[in-house]
Protein backbone atom coordinates (compact mmCIF):
# COMPACT_ATOMS: atom_id res chain seq x y z
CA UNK A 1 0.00 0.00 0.00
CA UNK A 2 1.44 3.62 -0.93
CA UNK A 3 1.98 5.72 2.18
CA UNK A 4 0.72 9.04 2.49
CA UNK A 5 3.32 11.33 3.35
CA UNK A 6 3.81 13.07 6.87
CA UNK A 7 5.96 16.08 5.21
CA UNK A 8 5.15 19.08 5.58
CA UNK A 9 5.49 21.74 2.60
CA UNK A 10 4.15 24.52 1.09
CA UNK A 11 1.26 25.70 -1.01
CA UNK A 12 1.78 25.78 -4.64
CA UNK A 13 0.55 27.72 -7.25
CA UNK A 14 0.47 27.38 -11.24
CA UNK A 15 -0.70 29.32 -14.53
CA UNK A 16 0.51 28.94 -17.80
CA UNK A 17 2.02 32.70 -17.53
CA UNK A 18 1.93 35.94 -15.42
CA UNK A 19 -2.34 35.92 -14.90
CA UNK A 20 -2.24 33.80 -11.83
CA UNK A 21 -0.40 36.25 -9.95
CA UNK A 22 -3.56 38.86 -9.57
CA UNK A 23 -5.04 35.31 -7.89
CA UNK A 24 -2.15 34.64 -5.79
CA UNK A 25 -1.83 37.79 -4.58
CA UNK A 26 -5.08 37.79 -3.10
CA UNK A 27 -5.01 34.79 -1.48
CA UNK A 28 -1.62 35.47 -0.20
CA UNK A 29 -3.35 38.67 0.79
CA UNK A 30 -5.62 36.80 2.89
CA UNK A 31 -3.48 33.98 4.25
CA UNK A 32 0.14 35.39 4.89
CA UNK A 33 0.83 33.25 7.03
CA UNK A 34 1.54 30.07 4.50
CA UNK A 35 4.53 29.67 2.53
CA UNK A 36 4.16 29.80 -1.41
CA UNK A 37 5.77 28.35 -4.20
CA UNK A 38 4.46 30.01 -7.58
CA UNK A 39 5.60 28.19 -11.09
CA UNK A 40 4.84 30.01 -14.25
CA UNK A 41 4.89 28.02 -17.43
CA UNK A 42 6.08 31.39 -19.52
CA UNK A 43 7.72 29.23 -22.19
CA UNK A 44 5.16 27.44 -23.41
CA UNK A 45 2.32 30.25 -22.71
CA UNK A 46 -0.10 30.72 -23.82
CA UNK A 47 -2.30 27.97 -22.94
CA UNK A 48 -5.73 29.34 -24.74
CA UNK A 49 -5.20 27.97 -28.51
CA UNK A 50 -3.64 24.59 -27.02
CA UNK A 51 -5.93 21.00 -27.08
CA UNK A 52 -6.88 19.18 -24.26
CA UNK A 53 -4.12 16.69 -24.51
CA UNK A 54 -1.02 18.98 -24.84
CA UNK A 55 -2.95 21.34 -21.74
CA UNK A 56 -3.06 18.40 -19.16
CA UNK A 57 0.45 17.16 -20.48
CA UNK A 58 2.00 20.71 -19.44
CA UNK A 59 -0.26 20.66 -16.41
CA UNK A 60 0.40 17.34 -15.26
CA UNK A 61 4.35 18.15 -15.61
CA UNK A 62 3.91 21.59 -13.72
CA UNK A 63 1.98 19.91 -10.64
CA UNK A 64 4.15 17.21 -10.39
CA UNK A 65 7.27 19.76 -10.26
CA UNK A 66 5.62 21.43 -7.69
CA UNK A 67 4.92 18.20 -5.67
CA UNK A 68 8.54 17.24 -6.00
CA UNK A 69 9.21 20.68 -4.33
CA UNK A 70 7.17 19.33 -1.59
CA UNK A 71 4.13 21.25 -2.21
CA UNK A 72 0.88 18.51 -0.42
CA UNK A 73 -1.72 21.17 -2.39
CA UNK A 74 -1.91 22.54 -5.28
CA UNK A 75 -3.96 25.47 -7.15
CA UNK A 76 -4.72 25.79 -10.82
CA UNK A 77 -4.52 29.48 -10.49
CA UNK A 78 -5.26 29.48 -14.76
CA UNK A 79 -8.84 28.79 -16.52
CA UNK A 80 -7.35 27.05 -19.05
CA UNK A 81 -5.56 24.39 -16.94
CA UNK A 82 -8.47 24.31 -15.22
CA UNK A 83 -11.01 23.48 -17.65
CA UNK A 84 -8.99 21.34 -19.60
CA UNK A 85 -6.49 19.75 -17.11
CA UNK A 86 -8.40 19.33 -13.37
CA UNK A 87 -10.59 16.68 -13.84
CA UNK A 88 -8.16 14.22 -15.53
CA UNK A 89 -5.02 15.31 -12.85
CA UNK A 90 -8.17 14.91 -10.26
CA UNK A 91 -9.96 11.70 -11.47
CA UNK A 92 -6.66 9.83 -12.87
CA UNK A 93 -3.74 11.02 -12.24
CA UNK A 94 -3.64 11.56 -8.36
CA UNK A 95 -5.29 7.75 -7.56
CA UNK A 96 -2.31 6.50 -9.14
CA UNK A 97 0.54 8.56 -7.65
CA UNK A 98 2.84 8.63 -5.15
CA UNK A 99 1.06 10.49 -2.36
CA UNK A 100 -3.09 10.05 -3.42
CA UNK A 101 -3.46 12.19 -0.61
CA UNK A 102 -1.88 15.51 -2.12
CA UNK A 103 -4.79 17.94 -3.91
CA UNK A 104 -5.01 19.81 -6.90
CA UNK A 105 -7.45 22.33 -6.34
CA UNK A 106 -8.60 25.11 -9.57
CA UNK A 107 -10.34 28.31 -9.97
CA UNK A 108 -13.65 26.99 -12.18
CA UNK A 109 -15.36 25.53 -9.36
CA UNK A 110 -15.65 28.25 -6.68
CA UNK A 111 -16.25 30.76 -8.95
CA UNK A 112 -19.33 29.29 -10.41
CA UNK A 113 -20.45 28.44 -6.51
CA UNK A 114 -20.27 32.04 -6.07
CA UNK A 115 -21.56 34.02 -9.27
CA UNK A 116 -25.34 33.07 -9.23
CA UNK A 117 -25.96 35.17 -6.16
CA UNK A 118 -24.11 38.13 -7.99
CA UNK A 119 -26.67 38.74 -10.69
CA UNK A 120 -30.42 39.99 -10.47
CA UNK A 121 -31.37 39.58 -14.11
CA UNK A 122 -30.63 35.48 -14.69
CA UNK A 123 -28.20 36.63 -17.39
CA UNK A 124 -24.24 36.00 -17.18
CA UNK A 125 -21.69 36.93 -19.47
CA UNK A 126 -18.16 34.65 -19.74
CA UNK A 127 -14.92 36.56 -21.21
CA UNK A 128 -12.20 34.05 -21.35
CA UNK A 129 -9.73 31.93 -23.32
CA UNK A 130 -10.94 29.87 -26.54
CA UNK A 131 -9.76 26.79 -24.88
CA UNK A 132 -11.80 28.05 -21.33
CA UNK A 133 -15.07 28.84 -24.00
CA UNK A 134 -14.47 26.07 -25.97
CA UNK A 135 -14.29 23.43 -23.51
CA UNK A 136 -18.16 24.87 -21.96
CA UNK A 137 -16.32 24.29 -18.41
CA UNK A 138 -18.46 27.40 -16.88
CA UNK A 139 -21.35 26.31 -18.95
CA UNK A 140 -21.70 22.98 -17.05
CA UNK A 141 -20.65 24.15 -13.85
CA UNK A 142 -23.32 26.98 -13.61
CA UNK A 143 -25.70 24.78 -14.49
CA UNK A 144 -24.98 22.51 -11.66
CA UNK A 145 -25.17 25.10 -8.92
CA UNK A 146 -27.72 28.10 -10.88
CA UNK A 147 -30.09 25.80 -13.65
CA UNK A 148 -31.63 28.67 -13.99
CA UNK A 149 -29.31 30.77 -15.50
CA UNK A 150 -29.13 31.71 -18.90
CA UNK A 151 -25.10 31.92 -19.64
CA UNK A 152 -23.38 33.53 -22.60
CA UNK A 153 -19.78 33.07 -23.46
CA UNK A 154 -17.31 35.08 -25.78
CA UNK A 155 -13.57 34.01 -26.29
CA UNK A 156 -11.32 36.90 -26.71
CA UNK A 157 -7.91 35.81 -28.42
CA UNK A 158 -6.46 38.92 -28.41
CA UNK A 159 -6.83 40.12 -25.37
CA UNK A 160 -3.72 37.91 -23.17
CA UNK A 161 -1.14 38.67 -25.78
CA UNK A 162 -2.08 42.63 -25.43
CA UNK A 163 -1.47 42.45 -21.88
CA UNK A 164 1.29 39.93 -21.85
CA UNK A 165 3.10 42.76 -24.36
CA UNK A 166 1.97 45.50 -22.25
CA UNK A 167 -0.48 47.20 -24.60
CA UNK A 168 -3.45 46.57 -22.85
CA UNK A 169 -3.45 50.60 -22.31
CA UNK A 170 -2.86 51.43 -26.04
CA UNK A 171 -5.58 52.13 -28.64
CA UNK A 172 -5.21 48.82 -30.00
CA UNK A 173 -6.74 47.31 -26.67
CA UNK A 174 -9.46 49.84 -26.89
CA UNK A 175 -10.21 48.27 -30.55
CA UNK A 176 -10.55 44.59 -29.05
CA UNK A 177 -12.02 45.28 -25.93
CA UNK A 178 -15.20 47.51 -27.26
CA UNK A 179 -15.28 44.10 -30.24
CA UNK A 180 -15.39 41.62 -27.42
CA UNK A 181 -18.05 43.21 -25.57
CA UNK A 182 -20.49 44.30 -28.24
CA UNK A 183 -19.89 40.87 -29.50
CA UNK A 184 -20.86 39.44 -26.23
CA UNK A 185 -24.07 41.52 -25.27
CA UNK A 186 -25.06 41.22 -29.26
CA UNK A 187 -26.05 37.95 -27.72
CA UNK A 188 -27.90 39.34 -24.93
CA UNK A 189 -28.43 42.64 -23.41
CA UNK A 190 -29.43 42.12 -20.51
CA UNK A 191 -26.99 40.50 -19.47
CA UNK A 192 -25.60 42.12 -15.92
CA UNK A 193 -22.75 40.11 -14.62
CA UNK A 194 -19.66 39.56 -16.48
CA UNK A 195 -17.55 37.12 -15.45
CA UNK A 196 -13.56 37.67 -15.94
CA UNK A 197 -12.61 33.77 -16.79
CA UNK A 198 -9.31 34.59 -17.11
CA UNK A 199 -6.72 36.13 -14.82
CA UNK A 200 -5.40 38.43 -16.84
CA UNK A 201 -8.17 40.20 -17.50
CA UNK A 202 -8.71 41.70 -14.07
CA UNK A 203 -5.46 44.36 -15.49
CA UNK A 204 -8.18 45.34 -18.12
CA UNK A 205 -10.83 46.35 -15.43
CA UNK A 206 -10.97 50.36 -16.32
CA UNK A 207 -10.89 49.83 -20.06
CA UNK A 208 -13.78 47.41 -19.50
CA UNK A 209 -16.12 49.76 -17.29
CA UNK A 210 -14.94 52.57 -19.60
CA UNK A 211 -15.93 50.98 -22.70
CA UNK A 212 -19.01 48.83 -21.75
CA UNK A 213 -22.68 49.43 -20.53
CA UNK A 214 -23.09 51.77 -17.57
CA UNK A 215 -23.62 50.00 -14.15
CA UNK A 216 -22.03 46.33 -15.58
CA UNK A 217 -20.85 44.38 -12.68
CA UNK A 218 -17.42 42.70 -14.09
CA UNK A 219 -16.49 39.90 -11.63
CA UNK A 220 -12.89 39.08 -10.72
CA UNK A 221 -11.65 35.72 -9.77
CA UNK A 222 -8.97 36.66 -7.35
CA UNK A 223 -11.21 37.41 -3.84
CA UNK A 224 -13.43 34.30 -4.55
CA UNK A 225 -10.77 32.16 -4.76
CA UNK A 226 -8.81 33.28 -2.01
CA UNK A 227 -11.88 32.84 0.09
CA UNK A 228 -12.30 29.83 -1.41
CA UNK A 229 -9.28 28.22 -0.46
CA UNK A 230 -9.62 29.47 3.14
CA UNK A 231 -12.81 27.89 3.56
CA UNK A 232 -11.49 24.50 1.94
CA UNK A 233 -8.60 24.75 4.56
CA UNK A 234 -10.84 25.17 7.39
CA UNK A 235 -12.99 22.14 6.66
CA UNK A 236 -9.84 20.13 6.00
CA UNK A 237 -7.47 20.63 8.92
CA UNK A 238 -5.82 17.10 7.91
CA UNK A 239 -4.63 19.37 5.23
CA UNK A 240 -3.84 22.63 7.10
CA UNK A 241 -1.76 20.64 8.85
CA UNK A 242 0.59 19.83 6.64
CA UNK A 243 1.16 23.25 5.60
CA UNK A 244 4.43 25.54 6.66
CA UNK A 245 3.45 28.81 7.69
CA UNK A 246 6.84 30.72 7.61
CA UNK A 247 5.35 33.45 5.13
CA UNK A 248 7.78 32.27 2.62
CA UNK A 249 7.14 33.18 -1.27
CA UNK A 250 9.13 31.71 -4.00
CA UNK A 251 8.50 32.53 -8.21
CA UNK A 252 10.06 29.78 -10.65
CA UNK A 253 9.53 30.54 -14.79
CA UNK A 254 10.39 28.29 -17.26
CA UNK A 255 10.91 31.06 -18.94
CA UNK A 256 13.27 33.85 -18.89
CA UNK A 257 14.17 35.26 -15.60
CA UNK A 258 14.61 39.01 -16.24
CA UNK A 259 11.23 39.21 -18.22
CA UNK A 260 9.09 37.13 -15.79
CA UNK A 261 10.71 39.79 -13.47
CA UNK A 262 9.52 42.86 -15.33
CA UNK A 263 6.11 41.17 -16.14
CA UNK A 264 5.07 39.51 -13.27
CA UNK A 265 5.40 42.99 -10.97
CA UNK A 266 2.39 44.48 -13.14
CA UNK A 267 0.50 41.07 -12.16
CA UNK A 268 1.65 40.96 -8.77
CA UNK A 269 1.74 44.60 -7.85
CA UNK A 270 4.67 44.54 -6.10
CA UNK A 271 8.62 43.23 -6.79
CA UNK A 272 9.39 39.53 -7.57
CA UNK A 273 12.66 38.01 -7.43
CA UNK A 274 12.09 34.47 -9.40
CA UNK A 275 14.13 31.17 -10.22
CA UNK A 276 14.62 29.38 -13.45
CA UNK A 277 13.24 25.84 -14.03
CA UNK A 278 13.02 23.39 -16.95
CA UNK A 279 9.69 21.16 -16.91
CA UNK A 280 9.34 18.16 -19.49
C-alpha cells in the first residue's frame, strides 16, 4: 500500500504565464501566514489555442514539479488548466501517484459556486480563453449550482497577448475590448454580470467599465478564490496541517528570468525576485 506522506510543505501555485499572480496575490493577501511556491509556465504560454491533450500534459508536468518541491496542495490558479487539465489530474492522475493524498485544487469551481448570487437579471456573461469557451467548463458548472441561469460566453484571443506585451493601455486594446463586448451583449443585453474567466483580464478592469454598458458588474476571480481556499482549509485541517506557515514566497519561470521579473510585478503589484526551471 502507498503511504501518504507526513511532510510538511508549502502551497503551490500554477498558470501557464503571469495571470495567476492577480489570484495569488489575493489569497496570499488573505493567508500570509503560508509559505508559497508560484511556477509560471512562460515558455510554453499561452495555454488558450492549445488541445486538451497537450494542456493536461504541461499541467500534469507543472503539478508534479511542484509536488517534488514538496508542495501537499496545489492550485490551478489558470482557466485554461483548469477546464482542460483538473478533472483528468483529479480523477486519474492523483489515484495513481505517489502520495493520493496531495490535492489539486482550480479556480472553475468556486467561482461558479459564487456568481449566481451576484446577478439579479438570470443573465451571465463569460470573457475568457478559446480553450476556457471552448471546452463549456463554466457552462456545465453553472448549471450545476444556478439551472436557472441563462449563460453567454465570448472568447477573446487577443486580449492575453495585449497584456502579456503590455499594450493593454494602447488604442489597439481599446479596438478589441469595445469588439469583445459588443460581441458578447449582441447575444444578450441584458446581461448584468460579467464574469472575468481569465486572470489576466482583471489588469483590463478600467478599459472594461470605460468601454461597456453603464452600471455592468465585471467579476474578478482573485477574492473568490482566495476565500475559497480558506474555507477549503478550514474544513480540512488534515490538510492545514501539513502546511508551513513561515510566510515564505518563492517565483520559478520556465521562462526567462529578467522578463518574468519585469512582467510579473504588473501582475503581482509589487517586486518579484524568481528562479529558473526546466519542466518536461
Amino acid at each position: 500500500m502507498r503511504q501518504v506522506s507526513s511532510g510538511k510543505g508549502a502551497i503551490g501555485i500554477f498558470d501557464s504565464g503571469y495571470g495567476g499572480l492577480t489570484v495569488f496575490r489575493q489569497i496570499r493577501d488573505l493567508m500570509p501566514q503560508y509559505d508559497y511556491i508560484y511556477l509560471g509556465d512562460n515558455a510554453r504560454a499561452p495555454y488558450g489555442n492549445r488541445g486538451f491533450d497537450t494542456i493536461h500534459q504541461f499541467t500534469w508536468q507543472a503539478v508534479q514539479w511542484l509536488f517534488g518541491q514538496g508542495c501537499p496542495l496545489v492550485v490551478l490558479a489558470c482557466n485554461t488548466a483548469s477546464a482542460k487539465a483538473l478533472r483528468t489530474i483529479q480523477q486519474q492522475d492523483l489515484p495513481v501517484s505517489d502520495d493520493p493524498s496531495r490535492r489539486v485544487l482550480g479556480v472553475i469551481r468556486p467561482t461558479t459556486e459564487m456568481l449566481g448570487t451576484l446577478t439579479k437579471t438570470g443573465k451571465v456573461g463569460i470573457m475568457g480563453t478559446e480553450g476556457t469557451v471552448q471546452s463549456g467548463s463554466y457552462v456545465i458548472e453553472l448549471q450545476k449550482f444556478w439551472p436557472q441561469l441563462q449563460v453567454f460566453q465570448q472568447s477573446c484571443p487577443m486580449l492575453v497577448p495585449l497584456i502579456e506585451t503590455g499594450m493593454h493601455s494602447s488604442a489597439g486594446a481599446d479596438f478589441f475590448v469595445r469588439y469583445y463586448l459588443d460581441a458578447l451583449f449582441a447575444q444578450n443585453n441584458t446581461i448584468d454580470t460579467v464574469l472575468l474567466a481569465c486572470t489576466h483580464y482583471p489588469l483590463l478592469l478600467p478599459l472594461l467599465q470605460s468601454l461597456g454598458p453603464a452600471g455592468m458588474q465585471y467579476v474578478a476571480q482573485g477574492p473568490i478564490v482566495a476565500n475559497s481556499l480558506a474555507d477549503y482549509l478550514l474544513r480540512h485541517a488534515e490538510m492545514k496541517q501539513r502546511l508551513t506557515t513561515r510566510g515564505d514566497v518563492q517565483f520559478f519561470t520556465t521562462d526567462s528570468i529578467v522578463g518574468f521579473e519585469q512582467h510579473a510585478a504588473i501582475f503581482y503589484g509589487q517586486p518579484v525576485i524568481a528562479q529558473q526551471v526546466f519542466l518536461g
